[in-house]
Structures are given as C-alpha cells and as structure tokens.
N, C-alpha and C. Protein backbone atom coordinates (compact mmCIF):
# COMPACT_ATOMS: atom_id res chain seq x y z
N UNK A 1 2.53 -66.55 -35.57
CA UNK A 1 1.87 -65.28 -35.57
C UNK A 1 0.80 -65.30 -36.64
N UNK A 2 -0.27 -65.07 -36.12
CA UNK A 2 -1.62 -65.30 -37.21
C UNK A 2 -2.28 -63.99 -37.21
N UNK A 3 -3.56 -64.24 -37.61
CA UNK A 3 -4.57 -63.02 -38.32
C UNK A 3 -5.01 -62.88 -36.53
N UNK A 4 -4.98 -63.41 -35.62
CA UNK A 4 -5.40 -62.59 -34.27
C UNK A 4 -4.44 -61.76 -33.71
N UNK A 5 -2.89 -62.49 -33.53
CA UNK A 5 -1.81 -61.55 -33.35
C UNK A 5 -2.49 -60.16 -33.78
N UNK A 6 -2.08 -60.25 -35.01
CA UNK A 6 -2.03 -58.83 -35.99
C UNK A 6 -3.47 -57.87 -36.04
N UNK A 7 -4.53 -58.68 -35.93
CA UNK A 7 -5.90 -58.04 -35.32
C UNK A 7 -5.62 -57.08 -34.10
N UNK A 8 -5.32 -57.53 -33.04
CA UNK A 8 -4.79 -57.17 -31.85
C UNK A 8 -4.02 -56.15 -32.11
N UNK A 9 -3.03 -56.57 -32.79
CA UNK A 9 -1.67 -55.10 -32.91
C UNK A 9 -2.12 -54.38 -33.77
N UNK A 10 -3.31 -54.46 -34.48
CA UNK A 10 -3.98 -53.06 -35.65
C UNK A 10 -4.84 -52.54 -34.88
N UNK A 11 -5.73 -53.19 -33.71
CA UNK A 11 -6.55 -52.34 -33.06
C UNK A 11 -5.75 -51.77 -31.88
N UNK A 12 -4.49 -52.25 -31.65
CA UNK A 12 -3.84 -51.30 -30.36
C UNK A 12 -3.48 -50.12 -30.53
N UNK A 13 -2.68 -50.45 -32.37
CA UNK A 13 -2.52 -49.04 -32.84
C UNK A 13 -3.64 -47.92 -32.89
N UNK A 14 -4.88 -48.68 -33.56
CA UNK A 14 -5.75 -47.57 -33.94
C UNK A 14 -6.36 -47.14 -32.55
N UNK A 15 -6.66 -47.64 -31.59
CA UNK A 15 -6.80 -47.11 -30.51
C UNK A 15 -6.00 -46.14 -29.77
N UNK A 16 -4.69 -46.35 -30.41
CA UNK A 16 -3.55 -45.35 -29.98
C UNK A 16 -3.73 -44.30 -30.72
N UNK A 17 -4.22 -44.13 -31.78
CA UNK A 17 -4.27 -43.28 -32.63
C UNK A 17 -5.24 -42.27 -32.07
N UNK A 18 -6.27 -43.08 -31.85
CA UNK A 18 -7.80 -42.28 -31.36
C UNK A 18 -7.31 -41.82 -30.19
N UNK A 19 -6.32 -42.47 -29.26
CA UNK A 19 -6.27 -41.52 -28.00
C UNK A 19 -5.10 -40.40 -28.09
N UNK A 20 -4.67 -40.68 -29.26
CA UNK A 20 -3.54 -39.18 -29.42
C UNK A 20 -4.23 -38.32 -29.92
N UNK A 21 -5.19 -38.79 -30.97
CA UNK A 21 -6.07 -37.58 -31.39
C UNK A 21 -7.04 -37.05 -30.74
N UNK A 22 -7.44 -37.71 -29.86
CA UNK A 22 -8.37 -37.05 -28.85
C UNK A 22 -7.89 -36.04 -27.68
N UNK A 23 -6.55 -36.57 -27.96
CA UNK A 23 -5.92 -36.08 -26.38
C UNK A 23 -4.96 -34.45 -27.36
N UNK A 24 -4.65 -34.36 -28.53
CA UNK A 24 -4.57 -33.07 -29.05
C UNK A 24 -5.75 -32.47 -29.20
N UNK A 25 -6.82 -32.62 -29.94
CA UNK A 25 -8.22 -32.36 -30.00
C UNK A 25 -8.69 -31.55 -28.62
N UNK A 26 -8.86 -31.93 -27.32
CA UNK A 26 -8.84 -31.81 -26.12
C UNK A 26 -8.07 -30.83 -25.67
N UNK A 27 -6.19 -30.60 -26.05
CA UNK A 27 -5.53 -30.01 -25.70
C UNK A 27 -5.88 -28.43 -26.45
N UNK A 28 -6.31 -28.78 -27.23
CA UNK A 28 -6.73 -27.07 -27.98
C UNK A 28 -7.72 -26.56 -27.32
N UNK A 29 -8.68 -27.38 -27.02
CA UNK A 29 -10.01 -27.15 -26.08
C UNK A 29 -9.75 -26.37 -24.64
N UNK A 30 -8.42 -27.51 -23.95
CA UNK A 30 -7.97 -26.66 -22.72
C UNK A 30 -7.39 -25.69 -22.84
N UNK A 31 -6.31 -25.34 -23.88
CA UNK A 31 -5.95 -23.94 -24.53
C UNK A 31 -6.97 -23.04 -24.12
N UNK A 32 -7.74 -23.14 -25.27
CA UNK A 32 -9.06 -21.98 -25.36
C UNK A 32 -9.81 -21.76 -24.29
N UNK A 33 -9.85 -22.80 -23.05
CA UNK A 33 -10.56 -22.60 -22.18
C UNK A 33 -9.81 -21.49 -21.22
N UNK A 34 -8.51 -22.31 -20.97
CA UNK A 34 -8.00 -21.24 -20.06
C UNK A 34 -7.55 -19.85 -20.49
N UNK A 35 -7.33 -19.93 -21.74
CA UNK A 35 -7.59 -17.99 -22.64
C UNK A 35 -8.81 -17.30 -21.80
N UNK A 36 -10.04 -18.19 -22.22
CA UNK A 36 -11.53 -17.83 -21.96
C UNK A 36 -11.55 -17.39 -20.75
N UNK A 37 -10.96 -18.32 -19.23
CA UNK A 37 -10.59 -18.46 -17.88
C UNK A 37 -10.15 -16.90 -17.83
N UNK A 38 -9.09 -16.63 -18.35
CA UNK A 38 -7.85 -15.98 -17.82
C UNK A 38 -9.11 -14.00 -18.49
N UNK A 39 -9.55 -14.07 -19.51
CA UNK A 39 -10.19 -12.97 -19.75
C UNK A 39 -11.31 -12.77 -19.06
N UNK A 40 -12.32 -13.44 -18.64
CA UNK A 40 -12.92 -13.54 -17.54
C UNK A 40 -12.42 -13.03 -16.26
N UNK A 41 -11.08 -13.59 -15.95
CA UNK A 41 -10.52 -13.12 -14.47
C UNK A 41 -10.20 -11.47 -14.56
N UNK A 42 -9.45 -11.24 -16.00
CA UNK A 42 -9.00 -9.82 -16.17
C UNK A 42 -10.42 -8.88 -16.04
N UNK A 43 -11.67 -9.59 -17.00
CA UNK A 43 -12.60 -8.55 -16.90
C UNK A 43 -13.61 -8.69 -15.45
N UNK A 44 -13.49 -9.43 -14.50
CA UNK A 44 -13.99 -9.61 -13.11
C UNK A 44 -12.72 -8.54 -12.53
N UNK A 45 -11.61 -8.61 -12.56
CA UNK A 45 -10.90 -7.05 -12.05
C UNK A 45 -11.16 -6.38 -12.14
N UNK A 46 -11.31 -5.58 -13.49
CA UNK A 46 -11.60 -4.57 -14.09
C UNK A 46 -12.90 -3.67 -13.03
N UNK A 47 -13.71 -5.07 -12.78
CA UNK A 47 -15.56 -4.40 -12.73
C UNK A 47 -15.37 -4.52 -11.37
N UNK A 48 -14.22 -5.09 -10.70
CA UNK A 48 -14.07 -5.18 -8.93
C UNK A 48 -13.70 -3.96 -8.94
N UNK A 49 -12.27 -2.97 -9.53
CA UNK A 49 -11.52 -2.24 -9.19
C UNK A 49 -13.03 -1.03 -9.78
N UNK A 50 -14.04 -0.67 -10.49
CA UNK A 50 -14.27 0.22 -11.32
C UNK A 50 -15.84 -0.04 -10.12
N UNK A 51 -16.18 -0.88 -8.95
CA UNK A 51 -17.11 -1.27 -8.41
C UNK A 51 -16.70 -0.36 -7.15
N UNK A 52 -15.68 -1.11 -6.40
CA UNK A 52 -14.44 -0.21 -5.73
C UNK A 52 -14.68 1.32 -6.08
N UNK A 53 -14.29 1.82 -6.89
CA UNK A 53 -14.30 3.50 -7.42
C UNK A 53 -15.73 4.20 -7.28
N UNK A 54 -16.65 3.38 -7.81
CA UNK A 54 -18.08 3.73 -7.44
C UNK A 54 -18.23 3.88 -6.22
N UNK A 55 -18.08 2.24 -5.60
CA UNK A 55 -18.13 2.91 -3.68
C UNK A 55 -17.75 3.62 -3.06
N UNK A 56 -16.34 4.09 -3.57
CA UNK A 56 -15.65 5.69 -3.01
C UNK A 56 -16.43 6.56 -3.08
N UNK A 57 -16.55 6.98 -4.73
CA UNK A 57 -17.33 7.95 -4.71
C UNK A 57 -18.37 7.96 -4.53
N UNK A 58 -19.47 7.34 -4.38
CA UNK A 58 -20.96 7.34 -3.07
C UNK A 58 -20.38 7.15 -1.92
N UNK A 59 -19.38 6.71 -0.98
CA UNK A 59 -19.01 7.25 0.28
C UNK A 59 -18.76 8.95 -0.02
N UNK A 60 -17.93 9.44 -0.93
CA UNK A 60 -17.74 10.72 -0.65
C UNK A 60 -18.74 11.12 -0.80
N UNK A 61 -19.38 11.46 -1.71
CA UNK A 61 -20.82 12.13 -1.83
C UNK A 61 -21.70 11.85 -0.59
N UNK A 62 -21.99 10.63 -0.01
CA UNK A 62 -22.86 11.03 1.36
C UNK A 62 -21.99 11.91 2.08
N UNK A 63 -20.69 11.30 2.81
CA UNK A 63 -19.59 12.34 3.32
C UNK A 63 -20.22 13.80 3.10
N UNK A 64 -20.26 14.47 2.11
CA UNK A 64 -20.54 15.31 1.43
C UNK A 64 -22.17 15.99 2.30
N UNK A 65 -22.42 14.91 1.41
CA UNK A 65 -24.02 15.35 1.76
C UNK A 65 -24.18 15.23 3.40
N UNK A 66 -23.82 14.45 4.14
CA UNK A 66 -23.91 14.63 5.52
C UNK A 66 -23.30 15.77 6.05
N UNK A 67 -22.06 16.55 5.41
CA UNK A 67 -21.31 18.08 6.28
C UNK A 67 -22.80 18.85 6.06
N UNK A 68 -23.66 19.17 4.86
CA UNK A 68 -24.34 19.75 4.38
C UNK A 68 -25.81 19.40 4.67
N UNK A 69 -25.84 18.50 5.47
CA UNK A 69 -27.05 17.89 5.88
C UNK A 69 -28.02 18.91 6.72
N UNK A 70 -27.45 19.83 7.15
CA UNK A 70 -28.01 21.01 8.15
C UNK A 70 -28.80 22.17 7.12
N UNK A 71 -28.20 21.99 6.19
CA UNK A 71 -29.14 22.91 5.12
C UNK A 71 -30.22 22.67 4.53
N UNK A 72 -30.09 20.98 4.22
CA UNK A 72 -31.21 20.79 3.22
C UNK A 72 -32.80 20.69 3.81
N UNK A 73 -33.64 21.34 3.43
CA UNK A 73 -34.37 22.17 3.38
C UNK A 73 -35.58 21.29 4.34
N UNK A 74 -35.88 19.49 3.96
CA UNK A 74 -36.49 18.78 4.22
C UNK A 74 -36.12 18.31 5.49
N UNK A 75 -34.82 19.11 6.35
CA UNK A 75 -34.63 18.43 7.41
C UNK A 75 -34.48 19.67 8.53
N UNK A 76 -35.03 20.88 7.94
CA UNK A 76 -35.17 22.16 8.92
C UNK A 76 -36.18 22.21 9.75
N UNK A 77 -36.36 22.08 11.59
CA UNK A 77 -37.25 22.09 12.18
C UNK A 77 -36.92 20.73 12.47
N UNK A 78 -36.67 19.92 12.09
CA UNK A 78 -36.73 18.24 12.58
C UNK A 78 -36.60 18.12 14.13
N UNK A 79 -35.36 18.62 14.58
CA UNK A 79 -35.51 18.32 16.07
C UNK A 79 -36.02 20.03 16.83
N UNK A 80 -36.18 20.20 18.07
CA UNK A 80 -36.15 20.91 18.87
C UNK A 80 -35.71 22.42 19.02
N UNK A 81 -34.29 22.06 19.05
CA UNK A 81 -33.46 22.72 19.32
C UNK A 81 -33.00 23.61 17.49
N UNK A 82 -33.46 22.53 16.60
CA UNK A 82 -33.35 23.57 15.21
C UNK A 82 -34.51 25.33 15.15
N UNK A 83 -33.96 25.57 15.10
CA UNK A 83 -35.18 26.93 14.85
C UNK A 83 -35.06 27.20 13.70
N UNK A 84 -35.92 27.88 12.61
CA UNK A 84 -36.32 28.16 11.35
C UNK A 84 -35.40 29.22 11.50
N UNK A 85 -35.52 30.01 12.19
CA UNK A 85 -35.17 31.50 11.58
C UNK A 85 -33.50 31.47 12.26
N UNK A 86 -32.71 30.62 12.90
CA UNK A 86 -31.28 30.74 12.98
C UNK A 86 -30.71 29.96 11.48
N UNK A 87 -31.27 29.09 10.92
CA UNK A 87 -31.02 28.50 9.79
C UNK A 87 -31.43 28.99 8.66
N UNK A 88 -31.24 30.70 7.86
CA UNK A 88 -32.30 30.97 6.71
C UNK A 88 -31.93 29.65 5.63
N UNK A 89 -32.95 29.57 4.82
CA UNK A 89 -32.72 29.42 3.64
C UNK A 89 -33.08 29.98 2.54
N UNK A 90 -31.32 29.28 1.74
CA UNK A 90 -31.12 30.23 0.11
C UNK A 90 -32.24 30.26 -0.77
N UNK A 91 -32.46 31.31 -1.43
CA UNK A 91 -32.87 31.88 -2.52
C UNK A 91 -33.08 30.54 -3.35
N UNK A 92 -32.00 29.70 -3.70
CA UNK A 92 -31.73 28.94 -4.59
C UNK A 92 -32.31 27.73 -4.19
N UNK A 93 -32.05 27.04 -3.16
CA UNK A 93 -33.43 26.21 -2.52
C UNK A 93 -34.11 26.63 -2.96
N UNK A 94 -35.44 27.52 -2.39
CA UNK A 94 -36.71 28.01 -2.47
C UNK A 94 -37.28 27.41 -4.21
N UNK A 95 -36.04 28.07 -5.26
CA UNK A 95 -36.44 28.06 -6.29
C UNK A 95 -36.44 27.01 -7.22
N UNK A 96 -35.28 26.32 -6.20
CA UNK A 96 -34.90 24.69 -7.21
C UNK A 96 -36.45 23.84 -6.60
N UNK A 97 -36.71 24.36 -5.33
CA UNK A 97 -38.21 22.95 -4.86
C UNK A 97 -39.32 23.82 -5.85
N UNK A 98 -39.20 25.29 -5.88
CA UNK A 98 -40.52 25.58 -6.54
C UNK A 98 -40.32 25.37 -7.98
N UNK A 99 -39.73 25.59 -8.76
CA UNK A 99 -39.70 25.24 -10.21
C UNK A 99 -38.84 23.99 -10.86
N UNK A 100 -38.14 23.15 -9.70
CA UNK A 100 -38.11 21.80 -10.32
C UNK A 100 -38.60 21.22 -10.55
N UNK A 101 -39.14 20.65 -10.18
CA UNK A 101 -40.59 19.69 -10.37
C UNK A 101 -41.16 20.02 -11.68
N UNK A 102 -41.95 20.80 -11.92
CA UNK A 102 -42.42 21.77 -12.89
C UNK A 102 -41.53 21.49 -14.51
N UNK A 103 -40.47 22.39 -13.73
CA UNK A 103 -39.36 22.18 -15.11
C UNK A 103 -39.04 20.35 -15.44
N UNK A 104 -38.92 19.66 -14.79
CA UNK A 104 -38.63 18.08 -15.11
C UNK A 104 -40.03 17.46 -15.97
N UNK A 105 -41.38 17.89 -15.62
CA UNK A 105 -41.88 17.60 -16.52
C UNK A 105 -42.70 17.95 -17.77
N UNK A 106 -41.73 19.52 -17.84
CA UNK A 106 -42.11 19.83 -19.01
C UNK A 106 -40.77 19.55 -19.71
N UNK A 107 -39.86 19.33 -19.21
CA UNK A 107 -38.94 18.60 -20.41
C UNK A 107 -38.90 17.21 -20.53
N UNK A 108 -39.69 16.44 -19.73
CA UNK A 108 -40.37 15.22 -20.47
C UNK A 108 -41.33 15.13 -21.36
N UNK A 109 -42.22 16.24 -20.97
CA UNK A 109 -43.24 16.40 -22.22
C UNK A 109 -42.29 16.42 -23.61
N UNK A 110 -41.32 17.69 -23.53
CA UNK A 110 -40.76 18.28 -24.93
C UNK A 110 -40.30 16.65 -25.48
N UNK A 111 -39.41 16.01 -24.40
CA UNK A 111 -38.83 14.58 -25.15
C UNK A 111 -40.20 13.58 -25.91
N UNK A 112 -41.41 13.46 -25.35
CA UNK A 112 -42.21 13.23 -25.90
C UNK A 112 -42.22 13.16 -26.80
N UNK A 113 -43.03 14.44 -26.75
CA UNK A 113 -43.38 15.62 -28.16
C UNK A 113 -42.34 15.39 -29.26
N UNK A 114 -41.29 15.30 -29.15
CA UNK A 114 -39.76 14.99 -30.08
C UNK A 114 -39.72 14.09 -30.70
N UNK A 115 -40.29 12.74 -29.70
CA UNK A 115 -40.38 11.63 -29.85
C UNK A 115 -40.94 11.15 -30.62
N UNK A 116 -42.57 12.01 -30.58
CA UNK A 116 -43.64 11.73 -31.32
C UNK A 116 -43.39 12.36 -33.06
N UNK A 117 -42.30 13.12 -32.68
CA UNK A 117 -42.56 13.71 -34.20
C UNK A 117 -41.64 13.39 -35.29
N UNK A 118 -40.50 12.28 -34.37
CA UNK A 118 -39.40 12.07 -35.11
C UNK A 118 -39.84 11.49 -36.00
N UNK A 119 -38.99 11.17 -37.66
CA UNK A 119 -38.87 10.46 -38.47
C UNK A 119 -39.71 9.03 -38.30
N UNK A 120 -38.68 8.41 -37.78
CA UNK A 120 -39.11 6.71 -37.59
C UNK A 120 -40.70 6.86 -36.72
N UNK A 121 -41.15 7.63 -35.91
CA UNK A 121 -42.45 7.07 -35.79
C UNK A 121 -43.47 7.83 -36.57
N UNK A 122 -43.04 9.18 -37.46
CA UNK A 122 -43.89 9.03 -38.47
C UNK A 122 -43.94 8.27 -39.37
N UNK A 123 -42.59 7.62 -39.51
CA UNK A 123 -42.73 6.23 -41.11
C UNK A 123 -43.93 5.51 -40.84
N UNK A 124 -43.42 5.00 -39.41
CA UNK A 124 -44.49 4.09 -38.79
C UNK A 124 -46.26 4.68 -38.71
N UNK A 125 -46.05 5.45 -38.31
CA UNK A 125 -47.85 6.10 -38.05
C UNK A 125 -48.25 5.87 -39.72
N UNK A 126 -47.33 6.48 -40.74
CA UNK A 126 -47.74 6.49 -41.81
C UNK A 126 -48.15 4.97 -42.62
N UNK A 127 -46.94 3.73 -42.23
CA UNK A 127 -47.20 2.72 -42.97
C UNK A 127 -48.45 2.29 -41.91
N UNK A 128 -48.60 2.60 -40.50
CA UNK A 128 -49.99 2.46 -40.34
C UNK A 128 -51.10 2.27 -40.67
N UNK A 129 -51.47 3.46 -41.15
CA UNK A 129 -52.10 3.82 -41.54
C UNK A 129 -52.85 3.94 -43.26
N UNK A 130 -51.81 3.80 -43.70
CA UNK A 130 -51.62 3.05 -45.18
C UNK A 130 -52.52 1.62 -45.42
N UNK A 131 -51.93 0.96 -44.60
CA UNK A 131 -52.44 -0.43 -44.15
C UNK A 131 -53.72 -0.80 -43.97
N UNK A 132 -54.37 0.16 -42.79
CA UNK A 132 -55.60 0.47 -42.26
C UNK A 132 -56.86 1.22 -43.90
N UNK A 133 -55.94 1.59 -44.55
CA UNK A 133 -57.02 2.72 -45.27
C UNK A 133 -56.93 1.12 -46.61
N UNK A 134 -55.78 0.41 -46.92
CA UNK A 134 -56.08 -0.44 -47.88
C UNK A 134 -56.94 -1.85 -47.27
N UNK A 135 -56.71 -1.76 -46.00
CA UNK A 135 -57.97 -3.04 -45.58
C UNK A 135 -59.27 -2.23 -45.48
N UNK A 136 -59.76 -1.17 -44.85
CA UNK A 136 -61.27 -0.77 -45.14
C UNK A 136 -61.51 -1.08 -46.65
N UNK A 137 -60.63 -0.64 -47.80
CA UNK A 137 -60.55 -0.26 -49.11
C UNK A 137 -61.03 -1.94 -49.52
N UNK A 138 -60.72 -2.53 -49.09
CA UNK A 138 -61.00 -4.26 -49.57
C UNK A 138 -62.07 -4.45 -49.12
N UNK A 139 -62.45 -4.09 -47.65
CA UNK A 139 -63.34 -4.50 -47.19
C UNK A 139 -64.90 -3.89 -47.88
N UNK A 140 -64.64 -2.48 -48.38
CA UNK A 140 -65.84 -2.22 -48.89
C UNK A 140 -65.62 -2.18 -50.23
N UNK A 141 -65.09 -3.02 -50.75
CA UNK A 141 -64.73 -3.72 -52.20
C UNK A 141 -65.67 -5.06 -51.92
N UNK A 142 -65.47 -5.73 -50.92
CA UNK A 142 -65.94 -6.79 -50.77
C UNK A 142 -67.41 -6.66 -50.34
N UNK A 143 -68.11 -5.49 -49.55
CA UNK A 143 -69.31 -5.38 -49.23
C UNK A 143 -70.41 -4.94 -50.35
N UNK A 144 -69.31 -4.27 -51.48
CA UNK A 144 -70.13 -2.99 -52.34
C UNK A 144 -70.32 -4.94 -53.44
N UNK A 145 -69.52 -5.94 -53.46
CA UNK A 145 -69.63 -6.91 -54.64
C UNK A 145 -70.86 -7.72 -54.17
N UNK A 146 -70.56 -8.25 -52.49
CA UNK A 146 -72.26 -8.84 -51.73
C UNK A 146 -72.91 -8.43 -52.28
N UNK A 147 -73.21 -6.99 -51.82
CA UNK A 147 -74.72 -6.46 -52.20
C UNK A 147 -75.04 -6.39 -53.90
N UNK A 148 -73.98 -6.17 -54.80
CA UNK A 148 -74.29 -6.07 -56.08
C UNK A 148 -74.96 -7.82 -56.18
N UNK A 149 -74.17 -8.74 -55.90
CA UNK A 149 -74.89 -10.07 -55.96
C UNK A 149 -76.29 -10.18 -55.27
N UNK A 150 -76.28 -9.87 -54.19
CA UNK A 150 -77.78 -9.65 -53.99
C UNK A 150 -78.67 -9.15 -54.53
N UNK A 151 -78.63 -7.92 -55.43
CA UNK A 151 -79.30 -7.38 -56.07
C UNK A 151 -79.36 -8.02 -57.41
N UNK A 152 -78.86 -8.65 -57.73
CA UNK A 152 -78.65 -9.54 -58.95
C UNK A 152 -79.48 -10.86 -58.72
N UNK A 153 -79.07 -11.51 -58.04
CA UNK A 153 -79.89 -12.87 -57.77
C UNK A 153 -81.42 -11.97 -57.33
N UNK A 154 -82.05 -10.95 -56.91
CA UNK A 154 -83.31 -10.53 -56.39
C UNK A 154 -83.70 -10.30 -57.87
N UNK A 155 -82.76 -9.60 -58.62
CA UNK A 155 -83.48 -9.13 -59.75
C UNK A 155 -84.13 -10.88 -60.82
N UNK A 156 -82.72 -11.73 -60.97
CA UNK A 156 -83.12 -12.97 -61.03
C UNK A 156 -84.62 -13.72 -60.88
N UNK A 157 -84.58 -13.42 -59.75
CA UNK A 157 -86.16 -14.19 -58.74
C UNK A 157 -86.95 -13.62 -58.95
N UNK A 158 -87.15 -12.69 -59.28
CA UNK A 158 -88.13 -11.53 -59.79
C UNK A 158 -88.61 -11.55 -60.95
C-alpha cells in the first residue's frame, strides 16, 4: 500500500465530502423552494377564489342592470313598439344626465386646485424657483463682470 493507494482513498473521501455537502446545501435550497412553491399555490387561491367573487358580482350587477334595462334613459325609443310617453322618465334621471357631467368636472377641477395648493408642490414651486432666481443672479454676476472687463481693457487702449 503506497502514496497512490492512499491518494485515491483521500480523494474518494474528499469527494464524498463535497457530495454530502452539496447534497445538504441543495437540500435547504429544495426546502425553501417548496415553502416558496406551496405560498405561491396558497396566494394563486386566494386571487382564483377573490377573481371568482368579482365574477359573481359583475354577473349580478348586469343581472341587475338587465331587469332595469327598460328604464335607462339611452335605450327609450330604441325599438318600435317602445313609445316615450308609456315609459315616463324619473325626475332623477333627467337630473343625474343634466348635472352629472357638470358636477364630475368641477370636482376634478377642486382636486386640482387642492393639488396645486398642497404643501409638497408648493415646497417644490418654491425650491423652483429659488433655483431659477440664483442662476439669473450668477448669470448677471457674470454679464455685469464681462462688461466691467470690457470697459477696462477699452479704457486701457485708450
């Protein structure tokens, strides 16, 4: 038994070594994966069953809206046999088509307007503007020193 024997039986070990440690190393990996797997599957339920619930309720609501389909306002007169005046319509129609519209964008304006006046975009308008008034401020720092040199070198030559 010589130095190759024992070469041989130190690299079988250490190769054994490397494949136990690779193969625990690995095993934590598949751990964590199938954790990862398994919360994935729970939160793909979750958004099936809560996807599900949505589709109910937009089936009911057309449901809905189709018993009521004879009222709404954009579908009076459509065929023939509808007549205007066996179908009145409410008060409350009339007033939701005439002043909705209207009302939706004057309370976009107000969000605007809100928008415009909050805090954070006056910081901003302000460091704006700050900015703007110290670069002119350089800039005619820098125009008012030209011309003093010009007038200096003229007086010079003169």
């Amino acid at each position: 038994m010589g130095w190759p024997f024992w070469g041989v039986v130190c690299l079988l070990v250490a190769m054994t070594a490397l494949v136990v440690t690779l193969g625990i190393l690995f095993a934590g990996e598949r751990r964590r994966g199938r954790a990862e797997r398994a919360a994935l599957l729970a939160e793909q339920r979750q958004l099936s069953a809560r996807v599900e619930e949505l589709s109910r309720a937009a089936a009911t609501q057309r449901r809905i809206a189709d018993e009521h389909a004879d009222w709404v306002i954009t579908r009076l007169g459509e065929s023939e046999d509808d007549a205007v005046a066996t179908r009145p319509v409410s008060d409350q129609l009339v007033l939701s088509a005439a002043f909705g519209e209207p009302l939706v964008k004057v309370l976009a304006f107000g969000h605007g307007v809100r928008r415009a006046l909050s805090a954070e975009s006056r910081n901003r308008i302000r460091f704006e503007v700050r900015r703007e008034v110290r670069r002119a401020r350089k800039q005619r720092r820098r125009e008012m020193k030209d011309a003093w040199r010009r007038v200096q070198a003229e007086d010079r030559a003169a």
